[in-house]
PDB file of N, CA and C in Angstrom:
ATOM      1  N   UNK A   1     -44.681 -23.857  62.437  1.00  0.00           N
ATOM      2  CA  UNK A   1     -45.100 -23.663  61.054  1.00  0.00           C
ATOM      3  C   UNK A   1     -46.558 -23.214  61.033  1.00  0.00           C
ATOM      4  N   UNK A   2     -46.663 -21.780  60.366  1.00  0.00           N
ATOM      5  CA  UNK A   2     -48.237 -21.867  60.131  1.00  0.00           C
ATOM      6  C   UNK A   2     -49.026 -22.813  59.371  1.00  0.00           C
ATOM      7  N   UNK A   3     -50.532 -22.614  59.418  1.00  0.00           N
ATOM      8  CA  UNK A   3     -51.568 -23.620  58.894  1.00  0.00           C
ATOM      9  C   UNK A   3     -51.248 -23.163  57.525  1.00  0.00           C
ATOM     10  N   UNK A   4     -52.234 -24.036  56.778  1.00  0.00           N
ATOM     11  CA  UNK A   4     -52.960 -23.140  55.577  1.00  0.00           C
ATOM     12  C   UNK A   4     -53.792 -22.306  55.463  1.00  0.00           C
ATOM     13  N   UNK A   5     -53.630 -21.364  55.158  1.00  0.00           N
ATOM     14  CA  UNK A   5     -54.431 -20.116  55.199  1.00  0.00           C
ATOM     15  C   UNK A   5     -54.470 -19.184  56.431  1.00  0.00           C
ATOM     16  N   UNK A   6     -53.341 -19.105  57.105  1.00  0.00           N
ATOM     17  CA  UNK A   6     -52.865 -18.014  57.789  1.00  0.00           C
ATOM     18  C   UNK A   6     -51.630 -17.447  57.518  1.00  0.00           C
ATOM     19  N   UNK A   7     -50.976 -17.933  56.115  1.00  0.00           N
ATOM     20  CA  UNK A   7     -49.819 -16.955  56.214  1.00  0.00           C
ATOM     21  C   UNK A   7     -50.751 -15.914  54.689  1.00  0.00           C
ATOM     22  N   UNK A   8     -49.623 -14.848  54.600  1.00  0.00           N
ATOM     23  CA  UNK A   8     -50.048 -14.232  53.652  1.00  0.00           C
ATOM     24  C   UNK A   8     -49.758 -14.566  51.786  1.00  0.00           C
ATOM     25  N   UNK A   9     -49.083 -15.539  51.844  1.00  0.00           N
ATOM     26  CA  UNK A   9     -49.094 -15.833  50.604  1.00  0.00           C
ATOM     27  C   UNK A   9     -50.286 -16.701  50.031  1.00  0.00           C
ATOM     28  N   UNK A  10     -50.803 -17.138  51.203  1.00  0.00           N
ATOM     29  CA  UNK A  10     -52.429 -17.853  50.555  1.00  0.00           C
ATOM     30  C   UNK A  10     -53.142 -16.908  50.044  1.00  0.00           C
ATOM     31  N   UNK A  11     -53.184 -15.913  50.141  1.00  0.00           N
ATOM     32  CA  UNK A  11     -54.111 -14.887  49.251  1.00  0.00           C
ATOM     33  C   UNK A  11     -53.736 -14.125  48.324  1.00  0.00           C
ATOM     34  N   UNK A  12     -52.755 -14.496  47.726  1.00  0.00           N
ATOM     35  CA  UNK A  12     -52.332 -13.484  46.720  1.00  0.00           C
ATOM     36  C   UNK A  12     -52.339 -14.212  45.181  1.00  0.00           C
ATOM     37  N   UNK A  13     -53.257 -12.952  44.108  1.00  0.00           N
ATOM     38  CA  UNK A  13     -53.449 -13.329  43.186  1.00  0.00           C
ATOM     39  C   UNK A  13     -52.656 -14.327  42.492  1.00  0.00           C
ATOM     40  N   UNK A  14     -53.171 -15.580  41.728  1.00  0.00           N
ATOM     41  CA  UNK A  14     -52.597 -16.635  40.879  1.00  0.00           C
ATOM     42  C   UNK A  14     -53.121 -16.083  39.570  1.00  0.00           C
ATOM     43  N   UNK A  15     -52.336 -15.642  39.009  1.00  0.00           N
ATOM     44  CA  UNK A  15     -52.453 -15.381  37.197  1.00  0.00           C
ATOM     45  C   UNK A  15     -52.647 -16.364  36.120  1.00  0.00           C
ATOM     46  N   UNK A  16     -51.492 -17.633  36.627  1.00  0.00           N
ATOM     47  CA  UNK A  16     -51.040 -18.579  35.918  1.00  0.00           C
ATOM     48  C   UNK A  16     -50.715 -19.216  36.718  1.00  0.00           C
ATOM     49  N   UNK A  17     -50.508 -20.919  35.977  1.00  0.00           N
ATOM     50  CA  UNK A  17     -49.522 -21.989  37.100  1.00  0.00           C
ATOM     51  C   UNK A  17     -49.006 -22.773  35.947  1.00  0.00           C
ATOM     52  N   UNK A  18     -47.575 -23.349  36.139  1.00  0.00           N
ATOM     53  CA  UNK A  18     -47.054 -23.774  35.014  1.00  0.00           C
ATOM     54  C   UNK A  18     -45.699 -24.932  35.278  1.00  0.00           C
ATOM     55  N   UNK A  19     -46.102 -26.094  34.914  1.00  0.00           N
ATOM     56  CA  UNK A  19     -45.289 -26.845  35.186  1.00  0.00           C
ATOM     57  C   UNK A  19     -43.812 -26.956  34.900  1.00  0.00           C
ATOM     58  N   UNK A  20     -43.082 -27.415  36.058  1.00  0.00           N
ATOM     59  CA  UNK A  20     -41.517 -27.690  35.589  1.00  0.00           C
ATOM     60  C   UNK A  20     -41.325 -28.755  36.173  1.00  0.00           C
ATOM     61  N   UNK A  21     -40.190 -29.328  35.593  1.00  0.00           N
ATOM     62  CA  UNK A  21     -39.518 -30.795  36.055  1.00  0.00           C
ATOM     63  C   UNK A  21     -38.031 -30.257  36.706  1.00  0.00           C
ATOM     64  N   UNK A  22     -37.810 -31.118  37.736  1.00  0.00           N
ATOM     65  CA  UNK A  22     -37.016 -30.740  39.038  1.00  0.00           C
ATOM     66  C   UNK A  22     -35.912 -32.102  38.271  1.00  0.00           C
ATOM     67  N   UNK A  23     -34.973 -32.173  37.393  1.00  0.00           N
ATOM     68  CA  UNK A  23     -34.062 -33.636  37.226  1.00  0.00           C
ATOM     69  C   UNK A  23     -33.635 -33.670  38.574  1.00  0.00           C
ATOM     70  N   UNK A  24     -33.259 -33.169  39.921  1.00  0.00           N
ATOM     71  CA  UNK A  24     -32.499 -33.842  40.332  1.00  0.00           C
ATOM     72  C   UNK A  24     -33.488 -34.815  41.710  1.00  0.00           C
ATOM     73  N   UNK A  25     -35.019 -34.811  41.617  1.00  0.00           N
ATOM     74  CA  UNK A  25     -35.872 -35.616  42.280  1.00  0.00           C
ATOM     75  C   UNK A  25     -36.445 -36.008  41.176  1.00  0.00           C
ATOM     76  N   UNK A  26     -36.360 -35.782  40.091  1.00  0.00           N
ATOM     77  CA  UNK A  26     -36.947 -36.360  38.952  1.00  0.00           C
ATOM     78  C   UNK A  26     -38.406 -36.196  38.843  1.00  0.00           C
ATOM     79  N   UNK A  27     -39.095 -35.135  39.544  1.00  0.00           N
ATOM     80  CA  UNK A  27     -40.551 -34.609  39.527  1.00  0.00           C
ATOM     81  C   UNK A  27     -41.027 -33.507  39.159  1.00  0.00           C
ATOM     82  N   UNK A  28     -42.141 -33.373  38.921  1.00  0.00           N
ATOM     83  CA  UNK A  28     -42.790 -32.458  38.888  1.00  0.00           C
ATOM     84  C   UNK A  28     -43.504 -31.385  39.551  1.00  0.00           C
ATOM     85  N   UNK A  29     -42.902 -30.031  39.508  1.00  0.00           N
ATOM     86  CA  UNK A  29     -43.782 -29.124  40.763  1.00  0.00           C
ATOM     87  C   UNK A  29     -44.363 -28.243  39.435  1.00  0.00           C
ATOM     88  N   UNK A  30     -45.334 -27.732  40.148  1.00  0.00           N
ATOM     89  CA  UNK A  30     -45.968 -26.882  39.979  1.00  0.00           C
ATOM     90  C   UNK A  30     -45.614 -25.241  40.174  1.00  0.00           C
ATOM     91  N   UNK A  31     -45.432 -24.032  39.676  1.00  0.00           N
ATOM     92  CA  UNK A  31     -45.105 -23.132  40.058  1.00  0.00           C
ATOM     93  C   UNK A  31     -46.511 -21.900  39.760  1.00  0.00           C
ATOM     94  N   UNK A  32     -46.227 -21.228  40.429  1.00  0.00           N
ATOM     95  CA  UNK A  32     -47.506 -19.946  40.288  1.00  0.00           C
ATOM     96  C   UNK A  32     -47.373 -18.677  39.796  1.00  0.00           C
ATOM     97  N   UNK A  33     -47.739 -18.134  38.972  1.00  0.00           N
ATOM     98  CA  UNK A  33     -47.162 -16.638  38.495  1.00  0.00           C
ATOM     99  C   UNK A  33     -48.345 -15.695  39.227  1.00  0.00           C
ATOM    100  N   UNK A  34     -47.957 -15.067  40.257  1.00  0.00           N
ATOM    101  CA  UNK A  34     -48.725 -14.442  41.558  1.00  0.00           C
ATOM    102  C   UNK A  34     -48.437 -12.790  40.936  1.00  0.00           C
ATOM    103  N   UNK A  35     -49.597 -12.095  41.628  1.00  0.00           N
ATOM    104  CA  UNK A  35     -49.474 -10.821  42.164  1.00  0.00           C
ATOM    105  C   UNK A  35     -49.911 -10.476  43.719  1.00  0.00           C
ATOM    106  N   UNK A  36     -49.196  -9.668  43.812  1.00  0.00           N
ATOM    107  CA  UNK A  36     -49.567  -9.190  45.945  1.00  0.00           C
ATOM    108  C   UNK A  36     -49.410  -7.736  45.486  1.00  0.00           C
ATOM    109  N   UNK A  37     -50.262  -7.304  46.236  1.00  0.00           N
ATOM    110  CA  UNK A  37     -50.991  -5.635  46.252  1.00  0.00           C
ATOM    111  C   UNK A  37     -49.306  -4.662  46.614  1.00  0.00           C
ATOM    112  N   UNK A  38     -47.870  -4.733  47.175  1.00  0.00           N
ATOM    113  CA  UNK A  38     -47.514  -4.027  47.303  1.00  0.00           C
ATOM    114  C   UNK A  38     -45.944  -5.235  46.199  1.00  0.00           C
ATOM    115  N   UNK A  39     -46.461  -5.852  45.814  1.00  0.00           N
ATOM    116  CA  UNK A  39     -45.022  -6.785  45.460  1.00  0.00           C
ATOM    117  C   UNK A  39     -45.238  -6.948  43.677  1.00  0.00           C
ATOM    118  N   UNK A  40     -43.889  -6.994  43.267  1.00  0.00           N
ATOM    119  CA  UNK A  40     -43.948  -6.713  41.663  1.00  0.00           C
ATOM    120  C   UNK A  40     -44.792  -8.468  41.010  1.00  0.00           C
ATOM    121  N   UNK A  41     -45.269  -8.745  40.034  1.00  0.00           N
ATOM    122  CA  UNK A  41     -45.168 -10.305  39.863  1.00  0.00           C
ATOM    123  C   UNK A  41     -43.905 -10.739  39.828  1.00  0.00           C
ATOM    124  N   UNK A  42     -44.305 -12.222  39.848  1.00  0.00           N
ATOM    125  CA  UNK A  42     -43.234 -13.189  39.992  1.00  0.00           C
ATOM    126  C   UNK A  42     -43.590 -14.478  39.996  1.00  0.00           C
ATOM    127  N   UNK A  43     -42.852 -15.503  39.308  1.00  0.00           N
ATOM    128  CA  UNK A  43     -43.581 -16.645  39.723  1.00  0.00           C
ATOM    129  C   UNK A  43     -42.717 -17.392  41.011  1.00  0.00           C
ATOM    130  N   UNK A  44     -43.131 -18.405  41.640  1.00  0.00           N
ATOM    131  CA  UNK A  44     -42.812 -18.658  42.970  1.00  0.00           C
ATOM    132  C   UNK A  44     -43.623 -20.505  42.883  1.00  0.00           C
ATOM    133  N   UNK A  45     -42.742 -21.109  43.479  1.00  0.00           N
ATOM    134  CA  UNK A  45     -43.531 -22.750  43.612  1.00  0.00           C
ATOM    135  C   UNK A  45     -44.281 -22.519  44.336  1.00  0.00           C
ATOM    136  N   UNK A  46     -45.592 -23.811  43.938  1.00  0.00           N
ATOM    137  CA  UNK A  46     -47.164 -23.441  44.143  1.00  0.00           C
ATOM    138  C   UNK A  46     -47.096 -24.704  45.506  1.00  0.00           C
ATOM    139  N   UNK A  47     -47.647 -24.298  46.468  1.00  0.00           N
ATOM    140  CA  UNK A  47     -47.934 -24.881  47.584  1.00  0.00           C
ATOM    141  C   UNK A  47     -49.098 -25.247  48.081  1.00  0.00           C
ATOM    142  N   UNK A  48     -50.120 -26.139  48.183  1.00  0.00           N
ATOM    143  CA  UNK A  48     -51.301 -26.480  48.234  1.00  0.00           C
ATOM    144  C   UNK A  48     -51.283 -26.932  50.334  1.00  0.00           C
ATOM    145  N   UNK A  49     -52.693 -27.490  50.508  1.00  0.00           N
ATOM    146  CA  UNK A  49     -53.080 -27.516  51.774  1.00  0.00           C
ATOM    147  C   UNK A  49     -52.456 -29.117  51.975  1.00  0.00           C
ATOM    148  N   UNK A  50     -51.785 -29.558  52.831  1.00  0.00           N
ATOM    149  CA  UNK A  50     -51.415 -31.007  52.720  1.00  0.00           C
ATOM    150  C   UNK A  50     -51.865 -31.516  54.184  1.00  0.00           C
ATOM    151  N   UNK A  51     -51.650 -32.873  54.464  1.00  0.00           N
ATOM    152  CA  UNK A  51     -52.014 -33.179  55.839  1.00  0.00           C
ATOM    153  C   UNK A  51     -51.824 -32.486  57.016  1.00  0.00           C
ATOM    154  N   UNK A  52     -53.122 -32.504  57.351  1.00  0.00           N
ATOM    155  CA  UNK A  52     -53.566 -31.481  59.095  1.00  0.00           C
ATOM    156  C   UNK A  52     -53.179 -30.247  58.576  1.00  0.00           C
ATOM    157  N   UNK A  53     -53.369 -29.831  57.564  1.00  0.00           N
ATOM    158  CA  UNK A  53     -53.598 -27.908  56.913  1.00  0.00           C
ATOM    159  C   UNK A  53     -52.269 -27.883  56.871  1.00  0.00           C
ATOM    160  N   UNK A  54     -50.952 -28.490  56.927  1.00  0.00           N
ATOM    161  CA  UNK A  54     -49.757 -27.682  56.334  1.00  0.00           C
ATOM    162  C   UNK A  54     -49.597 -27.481  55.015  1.00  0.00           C
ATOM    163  N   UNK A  55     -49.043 -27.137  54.872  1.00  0.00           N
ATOM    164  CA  UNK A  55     -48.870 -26.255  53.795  1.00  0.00           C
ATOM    165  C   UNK A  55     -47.683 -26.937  53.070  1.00  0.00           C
ATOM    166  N   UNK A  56     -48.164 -27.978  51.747  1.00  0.00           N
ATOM    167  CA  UNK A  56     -46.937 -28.542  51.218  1.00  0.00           C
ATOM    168  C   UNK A  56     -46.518 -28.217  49.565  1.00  0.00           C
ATOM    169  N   UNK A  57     -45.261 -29.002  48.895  1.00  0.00           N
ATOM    170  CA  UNK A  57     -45.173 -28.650  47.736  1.00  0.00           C
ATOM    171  C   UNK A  57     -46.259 -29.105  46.783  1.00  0.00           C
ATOM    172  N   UNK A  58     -46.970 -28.582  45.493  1.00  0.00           N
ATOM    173  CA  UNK A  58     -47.533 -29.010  44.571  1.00  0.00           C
ATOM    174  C   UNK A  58     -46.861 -29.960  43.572  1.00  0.00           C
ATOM    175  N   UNK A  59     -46.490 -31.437  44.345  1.00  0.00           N
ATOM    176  CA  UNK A  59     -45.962 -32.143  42.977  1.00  0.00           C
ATOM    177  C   UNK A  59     -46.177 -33.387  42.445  1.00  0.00           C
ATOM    178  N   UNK A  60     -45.842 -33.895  41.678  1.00  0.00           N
ATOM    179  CA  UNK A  60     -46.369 -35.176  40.640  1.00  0.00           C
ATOM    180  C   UNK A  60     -45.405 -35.957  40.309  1.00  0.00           C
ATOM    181  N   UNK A  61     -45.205 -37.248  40.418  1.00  0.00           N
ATOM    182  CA  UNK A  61     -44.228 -38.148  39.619  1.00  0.00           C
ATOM    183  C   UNK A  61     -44.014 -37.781  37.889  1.00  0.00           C
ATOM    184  N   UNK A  62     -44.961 -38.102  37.406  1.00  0.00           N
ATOM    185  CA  UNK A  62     -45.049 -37.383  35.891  1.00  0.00           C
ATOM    186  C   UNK A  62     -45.877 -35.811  35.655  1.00  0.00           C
ATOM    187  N   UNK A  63     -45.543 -35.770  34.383  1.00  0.00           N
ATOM    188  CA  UNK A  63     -46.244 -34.411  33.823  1.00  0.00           C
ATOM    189  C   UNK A  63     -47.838 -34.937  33.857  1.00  0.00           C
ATOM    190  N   UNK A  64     -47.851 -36.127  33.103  1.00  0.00           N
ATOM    191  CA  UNK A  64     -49.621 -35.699  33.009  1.00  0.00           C
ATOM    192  C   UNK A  64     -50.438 -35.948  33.826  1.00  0.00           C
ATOM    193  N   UNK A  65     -49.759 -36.278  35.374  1.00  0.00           N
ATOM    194  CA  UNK A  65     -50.848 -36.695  36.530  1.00  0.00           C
ATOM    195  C   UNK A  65     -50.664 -35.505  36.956  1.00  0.00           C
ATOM    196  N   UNK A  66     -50.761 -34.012  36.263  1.00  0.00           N
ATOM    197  CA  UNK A  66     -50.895 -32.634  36.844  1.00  0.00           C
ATOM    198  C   UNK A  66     -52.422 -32.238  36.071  1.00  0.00           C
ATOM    199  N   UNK A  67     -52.681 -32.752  35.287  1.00  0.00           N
ATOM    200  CA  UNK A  67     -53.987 -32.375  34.738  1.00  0.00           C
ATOM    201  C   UNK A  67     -54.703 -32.798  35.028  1.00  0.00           C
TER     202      UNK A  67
END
């Protein structure tokens, strides 16, 4: 598995980020509405730096421990 910040989706523009609830873990991720220089937008779940630089999901038990 790469680190954080050696694959190429760590650098590609974040426009927006916008929460959704997952019912069947009953949480909250985070998703990203991205642009990349040769790729149309799209949004895509948002992945932050997690223990020893991997690269994990952005998520929350509730909505408002995202703010």
């Amino acid at each position: 598995m790469q680190k954080w910040g050696e694959r190429r989706r760590d650098y590609a523009n974040i426009l927006a980020v916008w929460p959704v609830y997952e019912p069947a873990s009953e949480k909250w991720y985070l998703h990203e509405f991205y642009e990349d220089n040769d790729l149309p937008t799209k949004w895509r779940p948002r992945q932050i730096a997690g223990l020893a630089g991997n690269p994990r999901a952005d998520v929350y038990p509730t909505r408002e421990e995202h703010f």
